[in-house]
C-alpha atoms as a PDB file:
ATOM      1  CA  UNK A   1      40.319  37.339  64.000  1.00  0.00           C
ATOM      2  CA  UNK A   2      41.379  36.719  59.948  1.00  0.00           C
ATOM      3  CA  UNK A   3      43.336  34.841  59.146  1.00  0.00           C
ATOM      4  CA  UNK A   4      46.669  37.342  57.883  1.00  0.00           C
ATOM      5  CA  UNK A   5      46.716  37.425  53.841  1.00  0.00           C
ATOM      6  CA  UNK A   6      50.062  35.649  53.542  1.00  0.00           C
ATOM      7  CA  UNK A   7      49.253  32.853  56.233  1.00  0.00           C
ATOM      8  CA  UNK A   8      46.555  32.468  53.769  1.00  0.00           C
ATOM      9  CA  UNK A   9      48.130  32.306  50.377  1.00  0.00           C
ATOM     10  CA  UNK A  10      50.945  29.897  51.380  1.00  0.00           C
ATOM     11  CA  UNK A  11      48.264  27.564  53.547  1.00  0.00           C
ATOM     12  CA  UNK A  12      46.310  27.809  49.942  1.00  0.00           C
ATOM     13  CA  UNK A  13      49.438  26.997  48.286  1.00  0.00           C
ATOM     14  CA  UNK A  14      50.230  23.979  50.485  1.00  0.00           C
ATOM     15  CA  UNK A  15      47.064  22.730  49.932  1.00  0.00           C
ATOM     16  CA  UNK A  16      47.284  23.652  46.087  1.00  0.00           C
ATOM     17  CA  UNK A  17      50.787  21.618  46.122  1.00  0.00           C
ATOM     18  CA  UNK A  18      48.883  18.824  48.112  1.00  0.00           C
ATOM     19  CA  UNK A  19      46.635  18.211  45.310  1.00  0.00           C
ATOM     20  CA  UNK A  20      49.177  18.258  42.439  1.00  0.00           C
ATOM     21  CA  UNK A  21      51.121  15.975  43.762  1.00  0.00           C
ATOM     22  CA  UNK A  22      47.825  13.744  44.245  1.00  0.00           C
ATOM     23  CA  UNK A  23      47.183  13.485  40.441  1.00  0.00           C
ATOM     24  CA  UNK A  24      51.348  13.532  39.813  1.00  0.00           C
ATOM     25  CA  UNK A  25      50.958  10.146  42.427  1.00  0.00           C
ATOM     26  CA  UNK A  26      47.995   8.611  40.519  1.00  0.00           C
ATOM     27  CA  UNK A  27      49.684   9.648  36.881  1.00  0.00           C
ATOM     28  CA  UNK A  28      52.841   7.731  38.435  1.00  0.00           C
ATOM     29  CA  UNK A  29      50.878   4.806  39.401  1.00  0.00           C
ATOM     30  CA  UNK A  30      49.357   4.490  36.147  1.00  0.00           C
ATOM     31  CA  UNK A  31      52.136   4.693  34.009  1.00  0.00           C
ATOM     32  CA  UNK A  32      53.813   1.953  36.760  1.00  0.00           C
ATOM     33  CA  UNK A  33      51.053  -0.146  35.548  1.00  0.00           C
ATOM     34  CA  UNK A  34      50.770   0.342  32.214  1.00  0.00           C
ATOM     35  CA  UNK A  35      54.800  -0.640  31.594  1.00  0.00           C
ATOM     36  CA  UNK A  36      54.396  -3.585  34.571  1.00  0.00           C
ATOM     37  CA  UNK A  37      54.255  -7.057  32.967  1.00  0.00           C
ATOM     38  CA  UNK A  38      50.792  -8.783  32.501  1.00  0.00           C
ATOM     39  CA  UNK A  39      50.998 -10.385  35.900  1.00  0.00           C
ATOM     40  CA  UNK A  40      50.102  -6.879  37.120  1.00  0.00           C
ATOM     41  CA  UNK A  41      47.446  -6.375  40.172  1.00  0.00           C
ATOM     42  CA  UNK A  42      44.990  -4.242  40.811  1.00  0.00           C
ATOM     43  CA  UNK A  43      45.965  -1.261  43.368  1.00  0.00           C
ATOM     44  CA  UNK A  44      42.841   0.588  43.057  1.00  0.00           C
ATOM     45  CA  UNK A  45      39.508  -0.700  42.878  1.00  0.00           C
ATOM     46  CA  UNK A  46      36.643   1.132  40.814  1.00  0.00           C
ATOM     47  CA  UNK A  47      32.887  -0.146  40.905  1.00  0.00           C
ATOM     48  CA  UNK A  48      31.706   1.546  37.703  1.00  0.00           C
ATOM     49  CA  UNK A  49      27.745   2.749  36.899  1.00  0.00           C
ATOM     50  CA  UNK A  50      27.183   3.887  33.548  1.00  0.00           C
ATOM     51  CA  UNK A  51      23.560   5.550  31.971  1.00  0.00           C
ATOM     52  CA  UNK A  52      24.026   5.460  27.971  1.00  0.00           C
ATOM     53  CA  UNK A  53      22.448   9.169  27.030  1.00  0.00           C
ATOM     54  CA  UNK A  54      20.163   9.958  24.078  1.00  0.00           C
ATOM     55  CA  UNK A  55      19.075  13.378  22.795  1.00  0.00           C
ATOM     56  CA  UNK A  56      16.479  13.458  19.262  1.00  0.00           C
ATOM     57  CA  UNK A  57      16.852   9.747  18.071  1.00  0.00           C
ATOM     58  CA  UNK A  58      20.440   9.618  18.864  1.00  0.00           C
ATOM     59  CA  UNK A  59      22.880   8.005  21.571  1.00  0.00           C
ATOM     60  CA  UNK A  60      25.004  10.991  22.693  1.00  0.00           C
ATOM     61  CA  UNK A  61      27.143  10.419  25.326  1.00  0.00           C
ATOM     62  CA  UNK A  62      28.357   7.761  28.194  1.00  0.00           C
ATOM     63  CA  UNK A  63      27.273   9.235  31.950  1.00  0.00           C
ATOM     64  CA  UNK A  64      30.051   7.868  34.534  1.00  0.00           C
ATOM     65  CA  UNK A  65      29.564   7.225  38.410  1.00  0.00           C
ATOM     66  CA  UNK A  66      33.258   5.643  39.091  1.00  0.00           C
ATOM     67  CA  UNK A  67      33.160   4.852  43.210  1.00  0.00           C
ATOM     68  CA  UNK A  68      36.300   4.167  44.694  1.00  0.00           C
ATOM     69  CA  UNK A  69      37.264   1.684  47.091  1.00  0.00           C
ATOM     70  CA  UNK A  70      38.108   3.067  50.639  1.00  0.00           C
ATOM     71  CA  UNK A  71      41.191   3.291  51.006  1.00  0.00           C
ATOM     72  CA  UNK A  72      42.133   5.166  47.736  1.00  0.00           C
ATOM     73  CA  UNK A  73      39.482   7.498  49.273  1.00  0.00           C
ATOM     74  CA  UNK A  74      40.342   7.983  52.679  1.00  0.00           C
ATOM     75  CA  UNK A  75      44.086   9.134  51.009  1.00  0.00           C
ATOM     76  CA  UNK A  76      42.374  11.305  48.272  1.00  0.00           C
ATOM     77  CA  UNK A  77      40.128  13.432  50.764  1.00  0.00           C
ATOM     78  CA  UNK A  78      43.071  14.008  53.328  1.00  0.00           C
ATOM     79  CA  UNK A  79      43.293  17.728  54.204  1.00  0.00           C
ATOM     80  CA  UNK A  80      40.005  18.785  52.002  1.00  0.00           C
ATOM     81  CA  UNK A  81      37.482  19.246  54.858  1.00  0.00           C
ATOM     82  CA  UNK A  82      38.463  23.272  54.726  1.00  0.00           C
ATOM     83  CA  UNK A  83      35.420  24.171  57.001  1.00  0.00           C
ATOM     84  CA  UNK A  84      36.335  21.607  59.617  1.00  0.00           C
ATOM     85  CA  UNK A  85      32.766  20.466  59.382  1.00  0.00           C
ATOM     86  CA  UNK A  86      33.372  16.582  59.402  1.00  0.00           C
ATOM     87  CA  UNK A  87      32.161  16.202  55.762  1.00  0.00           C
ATOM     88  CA  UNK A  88      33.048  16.582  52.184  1.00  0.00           C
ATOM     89  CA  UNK A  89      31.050  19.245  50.187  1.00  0.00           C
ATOM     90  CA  UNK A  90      31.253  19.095  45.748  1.00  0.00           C
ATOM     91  CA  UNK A  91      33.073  22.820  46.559  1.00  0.00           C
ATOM     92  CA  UNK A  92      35.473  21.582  48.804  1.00  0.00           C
ATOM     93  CA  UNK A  93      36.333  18.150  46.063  1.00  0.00           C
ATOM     94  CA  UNK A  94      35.562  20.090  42.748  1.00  0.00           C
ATOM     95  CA  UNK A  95      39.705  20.877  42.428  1.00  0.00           C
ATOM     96  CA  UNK A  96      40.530  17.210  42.741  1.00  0.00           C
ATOM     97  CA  UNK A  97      38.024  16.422  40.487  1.00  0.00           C
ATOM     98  CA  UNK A  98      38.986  18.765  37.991  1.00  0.00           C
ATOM     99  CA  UNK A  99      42.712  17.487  38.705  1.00  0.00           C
ATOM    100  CA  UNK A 100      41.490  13.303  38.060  1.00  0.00           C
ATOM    101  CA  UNK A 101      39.428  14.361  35.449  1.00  0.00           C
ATOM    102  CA  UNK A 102      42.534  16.258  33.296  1.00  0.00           C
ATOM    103  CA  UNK A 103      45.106  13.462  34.859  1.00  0.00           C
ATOM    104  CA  UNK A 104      42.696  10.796  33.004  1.00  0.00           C
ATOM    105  CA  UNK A 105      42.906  12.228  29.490  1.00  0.00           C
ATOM    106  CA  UNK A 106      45.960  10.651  28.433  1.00  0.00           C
ATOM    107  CA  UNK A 107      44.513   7.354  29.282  1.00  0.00           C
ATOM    108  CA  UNK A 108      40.909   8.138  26.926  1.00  0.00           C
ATOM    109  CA  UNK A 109      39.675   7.888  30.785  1.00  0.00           C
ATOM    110  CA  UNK A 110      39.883   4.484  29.989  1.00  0.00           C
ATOM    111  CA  UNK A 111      36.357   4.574  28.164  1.00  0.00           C
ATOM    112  CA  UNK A 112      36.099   2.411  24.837  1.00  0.00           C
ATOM    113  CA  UNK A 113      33.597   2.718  22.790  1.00  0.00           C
ATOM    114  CA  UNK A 114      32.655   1.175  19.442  1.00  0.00           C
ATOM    115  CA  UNK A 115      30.204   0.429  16.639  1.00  0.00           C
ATOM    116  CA  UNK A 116      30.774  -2.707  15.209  1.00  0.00           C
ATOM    117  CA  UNK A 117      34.411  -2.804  14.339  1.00  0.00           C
ATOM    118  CA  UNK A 118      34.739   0.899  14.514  1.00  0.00           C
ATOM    119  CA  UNK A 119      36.164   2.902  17.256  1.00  0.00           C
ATOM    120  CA  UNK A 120      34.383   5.919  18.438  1.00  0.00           C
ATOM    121  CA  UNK A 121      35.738   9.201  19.595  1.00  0.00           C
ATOM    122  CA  UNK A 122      34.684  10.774  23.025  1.00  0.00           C
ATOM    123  CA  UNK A 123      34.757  14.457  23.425  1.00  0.00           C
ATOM    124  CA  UNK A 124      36.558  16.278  27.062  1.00  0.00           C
ATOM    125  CA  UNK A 125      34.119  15.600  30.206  1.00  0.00           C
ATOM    126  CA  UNK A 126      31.159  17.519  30.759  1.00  0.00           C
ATOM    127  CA  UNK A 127      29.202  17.713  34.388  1.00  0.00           C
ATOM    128  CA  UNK A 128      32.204  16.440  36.663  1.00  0.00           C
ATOM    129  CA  UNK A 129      31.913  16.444  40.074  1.00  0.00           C
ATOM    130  CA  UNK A 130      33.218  14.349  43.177  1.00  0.00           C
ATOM    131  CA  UNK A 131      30.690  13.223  46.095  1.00  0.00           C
ATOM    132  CA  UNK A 132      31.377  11.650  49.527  1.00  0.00           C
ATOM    133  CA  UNK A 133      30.046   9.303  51.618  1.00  0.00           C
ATOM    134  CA  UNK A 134      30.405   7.149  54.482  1.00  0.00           C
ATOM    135  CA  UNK A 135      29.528   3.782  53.843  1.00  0.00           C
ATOM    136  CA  UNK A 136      29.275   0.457  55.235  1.00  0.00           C
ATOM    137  CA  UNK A 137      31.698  -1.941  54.175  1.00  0.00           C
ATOM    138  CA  UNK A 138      30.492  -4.808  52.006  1.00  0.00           C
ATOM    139  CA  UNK A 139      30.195  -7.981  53.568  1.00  0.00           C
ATOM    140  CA  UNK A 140      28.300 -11.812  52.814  1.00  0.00           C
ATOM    141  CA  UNK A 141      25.500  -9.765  55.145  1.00  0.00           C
ATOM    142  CA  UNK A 142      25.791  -6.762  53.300  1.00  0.00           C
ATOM    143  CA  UNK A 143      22.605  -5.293  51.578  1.00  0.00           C
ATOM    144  CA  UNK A 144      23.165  -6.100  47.488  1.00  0.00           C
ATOM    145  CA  UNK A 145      23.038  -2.348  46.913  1.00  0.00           C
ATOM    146  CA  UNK A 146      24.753   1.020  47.535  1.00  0.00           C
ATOM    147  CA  UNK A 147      27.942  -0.232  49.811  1.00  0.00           C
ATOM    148  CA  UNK A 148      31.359   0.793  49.421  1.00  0.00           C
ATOM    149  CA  UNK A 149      33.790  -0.420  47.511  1.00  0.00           C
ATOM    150  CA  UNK A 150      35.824  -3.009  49.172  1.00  0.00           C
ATOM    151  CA  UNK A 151      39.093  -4.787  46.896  1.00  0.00           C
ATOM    152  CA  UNK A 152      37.699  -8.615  47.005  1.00  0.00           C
ATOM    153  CA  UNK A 153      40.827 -10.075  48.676  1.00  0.00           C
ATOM    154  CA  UNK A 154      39.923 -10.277  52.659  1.00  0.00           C
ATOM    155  CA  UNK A 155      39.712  -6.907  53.373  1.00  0.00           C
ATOM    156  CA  UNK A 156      35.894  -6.954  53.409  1.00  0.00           C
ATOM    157  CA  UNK A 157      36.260  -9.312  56.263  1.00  0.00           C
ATOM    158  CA  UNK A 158      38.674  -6.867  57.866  1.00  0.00           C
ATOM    159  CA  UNK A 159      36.229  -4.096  57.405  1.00  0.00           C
ATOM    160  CA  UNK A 160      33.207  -6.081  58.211  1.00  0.00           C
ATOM    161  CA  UNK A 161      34.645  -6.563  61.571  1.00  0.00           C
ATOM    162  CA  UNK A 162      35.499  -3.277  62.578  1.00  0.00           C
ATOM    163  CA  UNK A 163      31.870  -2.676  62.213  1.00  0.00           C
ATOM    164  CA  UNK A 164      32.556   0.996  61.140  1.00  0.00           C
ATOM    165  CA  UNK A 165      31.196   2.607  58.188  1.00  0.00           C
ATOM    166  CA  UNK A 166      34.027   3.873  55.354  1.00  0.00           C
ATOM    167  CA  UNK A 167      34.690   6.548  52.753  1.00  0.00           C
ATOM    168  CA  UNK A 168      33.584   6.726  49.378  1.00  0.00           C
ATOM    169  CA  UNK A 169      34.069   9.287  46.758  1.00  0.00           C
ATOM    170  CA  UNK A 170      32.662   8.856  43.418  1.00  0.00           C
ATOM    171  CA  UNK A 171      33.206  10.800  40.441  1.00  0.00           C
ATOM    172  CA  UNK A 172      30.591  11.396  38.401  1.00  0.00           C
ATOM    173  CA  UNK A 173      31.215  12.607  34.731  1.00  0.00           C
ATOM    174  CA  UNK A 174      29.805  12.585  31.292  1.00  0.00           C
ATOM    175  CA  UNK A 175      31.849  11.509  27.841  1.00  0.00           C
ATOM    176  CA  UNK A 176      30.270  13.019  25.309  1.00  0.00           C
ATOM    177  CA  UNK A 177      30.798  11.008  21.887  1.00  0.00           C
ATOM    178  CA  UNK A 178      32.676  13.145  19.117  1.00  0.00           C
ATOM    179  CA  UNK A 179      29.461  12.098  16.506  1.00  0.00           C
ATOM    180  CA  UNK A 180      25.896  11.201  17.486  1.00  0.00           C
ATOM    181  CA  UNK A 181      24.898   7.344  17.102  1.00  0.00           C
ATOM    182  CA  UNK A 182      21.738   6.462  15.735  1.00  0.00           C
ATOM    183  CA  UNK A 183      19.396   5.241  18.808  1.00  0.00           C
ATOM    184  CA  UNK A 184      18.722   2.000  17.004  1.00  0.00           C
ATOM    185  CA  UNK A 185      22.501   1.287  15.275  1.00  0.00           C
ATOM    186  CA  UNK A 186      23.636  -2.102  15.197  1.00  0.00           C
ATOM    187  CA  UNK A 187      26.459  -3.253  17.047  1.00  0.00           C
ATOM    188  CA  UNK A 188      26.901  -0.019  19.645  1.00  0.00           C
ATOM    189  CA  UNK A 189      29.229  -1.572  22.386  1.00  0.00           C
ATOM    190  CA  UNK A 190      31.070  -0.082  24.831  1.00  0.00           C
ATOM    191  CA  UNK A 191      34.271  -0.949  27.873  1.00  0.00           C
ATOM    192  CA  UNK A 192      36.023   0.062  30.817  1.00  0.00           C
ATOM    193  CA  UNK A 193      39.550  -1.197  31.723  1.00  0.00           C
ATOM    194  CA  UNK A 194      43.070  -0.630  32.342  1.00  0.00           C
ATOM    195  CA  UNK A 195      45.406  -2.281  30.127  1.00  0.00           C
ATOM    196  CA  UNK A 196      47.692  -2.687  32.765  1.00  0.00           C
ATOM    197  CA  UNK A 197      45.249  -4.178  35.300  1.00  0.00           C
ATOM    198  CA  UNK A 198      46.967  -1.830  37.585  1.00  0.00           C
ATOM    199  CA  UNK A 199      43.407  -0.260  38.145  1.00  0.00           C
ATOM    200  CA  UNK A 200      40.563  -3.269  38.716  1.00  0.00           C
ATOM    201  CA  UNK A 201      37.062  -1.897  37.115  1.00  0.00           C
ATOM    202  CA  UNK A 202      33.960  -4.013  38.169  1.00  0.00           C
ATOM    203  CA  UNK A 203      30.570  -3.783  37.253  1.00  0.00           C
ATOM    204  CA  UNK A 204      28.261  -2.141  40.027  1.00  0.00           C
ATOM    205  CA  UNK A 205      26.690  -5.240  41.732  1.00  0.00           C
ATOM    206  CA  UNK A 206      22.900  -3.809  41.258  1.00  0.00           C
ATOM    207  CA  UNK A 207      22.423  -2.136  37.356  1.00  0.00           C
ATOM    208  CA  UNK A 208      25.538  -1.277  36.223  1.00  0.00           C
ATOM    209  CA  UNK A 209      24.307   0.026  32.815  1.00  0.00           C
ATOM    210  CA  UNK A 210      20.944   1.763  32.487  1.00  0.00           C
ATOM    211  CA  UNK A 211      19.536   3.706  29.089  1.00  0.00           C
ATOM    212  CA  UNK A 212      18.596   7.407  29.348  1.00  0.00           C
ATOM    213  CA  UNK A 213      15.930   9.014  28.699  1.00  0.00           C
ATOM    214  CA  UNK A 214      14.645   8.787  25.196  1.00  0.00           C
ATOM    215  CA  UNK A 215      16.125   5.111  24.459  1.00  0.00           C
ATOM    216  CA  UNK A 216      13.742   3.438  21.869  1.00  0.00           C
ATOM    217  CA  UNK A 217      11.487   1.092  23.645  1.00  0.00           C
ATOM    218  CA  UNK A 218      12.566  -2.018  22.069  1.00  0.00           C
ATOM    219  CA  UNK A 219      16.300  -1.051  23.033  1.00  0.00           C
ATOM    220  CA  UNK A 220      18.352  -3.173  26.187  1.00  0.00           C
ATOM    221  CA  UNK A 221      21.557  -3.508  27.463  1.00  0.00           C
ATOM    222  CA  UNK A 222      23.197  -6.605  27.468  1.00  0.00           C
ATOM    223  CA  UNK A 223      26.630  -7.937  29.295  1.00  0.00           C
ATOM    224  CA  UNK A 224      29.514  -9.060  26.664  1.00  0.00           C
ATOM    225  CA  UNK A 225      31.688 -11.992  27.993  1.00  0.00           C
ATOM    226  CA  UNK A 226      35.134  -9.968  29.090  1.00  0.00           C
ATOM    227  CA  UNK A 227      37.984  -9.037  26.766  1.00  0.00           C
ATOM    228  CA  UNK A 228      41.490 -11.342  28.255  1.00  0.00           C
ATOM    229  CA  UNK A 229      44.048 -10.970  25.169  1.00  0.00           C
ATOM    230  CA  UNK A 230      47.712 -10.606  25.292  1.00  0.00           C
ATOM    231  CA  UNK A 231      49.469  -7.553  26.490  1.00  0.00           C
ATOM    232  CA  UNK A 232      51.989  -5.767  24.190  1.00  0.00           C
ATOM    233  CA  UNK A 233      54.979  -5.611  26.028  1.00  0.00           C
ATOM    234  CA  UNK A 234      56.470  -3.755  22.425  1.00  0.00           C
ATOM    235  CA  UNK A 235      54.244  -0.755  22.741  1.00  0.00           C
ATOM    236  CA  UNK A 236      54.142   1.045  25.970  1.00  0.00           C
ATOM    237  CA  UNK A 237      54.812   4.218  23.866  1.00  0.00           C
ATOM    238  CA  UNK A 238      51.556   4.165  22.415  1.00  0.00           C
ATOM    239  CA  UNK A 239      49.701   2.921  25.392  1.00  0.00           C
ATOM    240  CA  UNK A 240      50.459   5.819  26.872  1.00  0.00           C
ATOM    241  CA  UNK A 241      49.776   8.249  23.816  1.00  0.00           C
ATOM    242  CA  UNK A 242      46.321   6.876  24.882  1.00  0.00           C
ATOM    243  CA  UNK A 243      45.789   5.597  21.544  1.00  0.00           C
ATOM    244  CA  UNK A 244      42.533   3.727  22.039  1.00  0.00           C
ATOM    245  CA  UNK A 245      43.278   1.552  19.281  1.00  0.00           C
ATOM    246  CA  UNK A 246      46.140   0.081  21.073  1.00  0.00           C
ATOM    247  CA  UNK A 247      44.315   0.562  24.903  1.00  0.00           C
ATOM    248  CA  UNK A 248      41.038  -0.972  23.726  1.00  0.00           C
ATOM    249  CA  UNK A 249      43.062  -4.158  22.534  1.00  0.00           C
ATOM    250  CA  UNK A 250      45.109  -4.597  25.558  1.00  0.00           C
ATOM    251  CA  UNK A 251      42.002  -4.640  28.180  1.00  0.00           C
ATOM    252  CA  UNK A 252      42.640  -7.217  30.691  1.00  0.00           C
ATOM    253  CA  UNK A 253      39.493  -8.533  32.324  1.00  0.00           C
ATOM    254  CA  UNK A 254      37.429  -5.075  30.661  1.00  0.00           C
ATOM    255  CA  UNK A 255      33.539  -4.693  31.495  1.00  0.00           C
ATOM    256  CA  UNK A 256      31.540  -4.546  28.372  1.00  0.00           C
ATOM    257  CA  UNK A 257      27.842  -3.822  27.204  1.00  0.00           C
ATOM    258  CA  UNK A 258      26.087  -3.465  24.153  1.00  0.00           C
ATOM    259  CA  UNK A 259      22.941  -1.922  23.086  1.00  0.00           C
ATOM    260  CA  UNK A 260      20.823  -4.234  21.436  1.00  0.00           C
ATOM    261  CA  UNK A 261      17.615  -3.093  19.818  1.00  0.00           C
ATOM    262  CA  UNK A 262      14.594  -5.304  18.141  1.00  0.00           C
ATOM    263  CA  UNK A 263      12.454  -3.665  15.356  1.00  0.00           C
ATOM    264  CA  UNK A 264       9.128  -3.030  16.764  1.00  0.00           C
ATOM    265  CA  UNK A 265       5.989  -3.818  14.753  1.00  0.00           C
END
């Protein structure tokens, strides 16, 4: 029997609502951090995976793969599985993604990029998607790969000893830069943080950073020691105008890589 048309648009509602206030909660909780003093924690975890993209002699673009720790997915997914099926499809996630994807804007989804002393403008997300999976928890006995995202504060130990795998959703995006870089340009950097520390981004334990396709072969990525200066208590107006000036100064504890190419021949 079908389901009767208006049981149907308010259950689509509710679930519409559901995922508003999602992004309105994680909005909230990043504007709490971004005004919180700088003895701010972490209350969501990220393990970050970035590919640096090239098209004709040119770096074009950053390509995101942001995997959340478990419990920030096991609230985000609540309610999605529409088919009942016991898993997660890309149609079933794509509104939430579309909704953390737009909710991330004002923050220049915390992506910094620079040449030299220049800052670089990205362009709106292109290729965004959500995917699911269960996961073992990490653990000292845990593979040095593909495990889920666990905050580093005992509750991998917790996990560990349920001996039950977890949920993961990663979003996967690309940031398209505003101008094309020269492949081989001096001093092409790049960082992810919050300014707030209120979200904790760590490198990916196995490659964090990999070059595209069409990198020049004498081309490499190498880590930059972490960005720790003062936060500016004076500005939260323009921290939140996502001014990447101000955000890119303010990174507590920011993963960074650069791009560093040797003249062949």
């Amino acid at each position: 029997m079908f389901e009767p048309r208006q049981q149907a648009i308010e259950r689509l509602a509710r679930a519409r609502h559901r995922l508003q206030a999602l992004a309105a909660t994680l909005a909230v909780m990043l504007l709490a951090g971004a005004l919180a003093p700088a003895a701010a924690h972490p209350h969501i975890w990220v393990s970050v995976r970035t590919t640096v993209l090239y098209d004709n002699g040119s770096i074009v673009g950053l390509r995101h793969a942001w995997t959340f720790d478990q419990y920030y997915s096991v609230m985000a997914i609540e309610g999605l599985d529409t088919d009942k099926d016991g898993k997660y499809s890309r149609a079933e996630l794509a509104e939430l993604a579309k909704i953390n994807v737009e909710a991330l804007k004002d923050f220049a989804y915390f992506t910094f990029p620079r040449l030299k002393d220049q800052e670089l403008v990205v362009g709106l997300p292109q290729d965004y998607y959500l995917e699911h999976a269960m996961r073992m928890p990490t653990g000292d006995a845990a593979p040095q790969q593909d495990v889920a995202v666990v905050p580093r504060t005992g509750a991998a130990e917790i996990a560990k000893a349920a001996a039950a795998p977890v949920n993961e959703l990663t979003l996967h995006f690309t940031l398209p830069l505003a101008k094309r870089v020269l492949a081989e340009a001096e001093g092409f950097m790049f960082s992810m943080g919050d300014p707030s520390f209120f979200i904790a981004f760590e490198a990916a334990r196995d490659k964090p950073v990999a070059l595209g396709p069409g990198a020049p072969r004498g081309c490499r990525i190498a880590g930059t020691e972490a960005k720790t200066p003062e936060i500016n208590p004076s500005k939260p107006g323009d921290l939140m105008a996502g001014q990447p000036s101000d955000l890119s100064v303010n990174l507590v504890a920011a993963p960074s890589w650069q791009v560093i190419c040797t003249q062949s021949g």
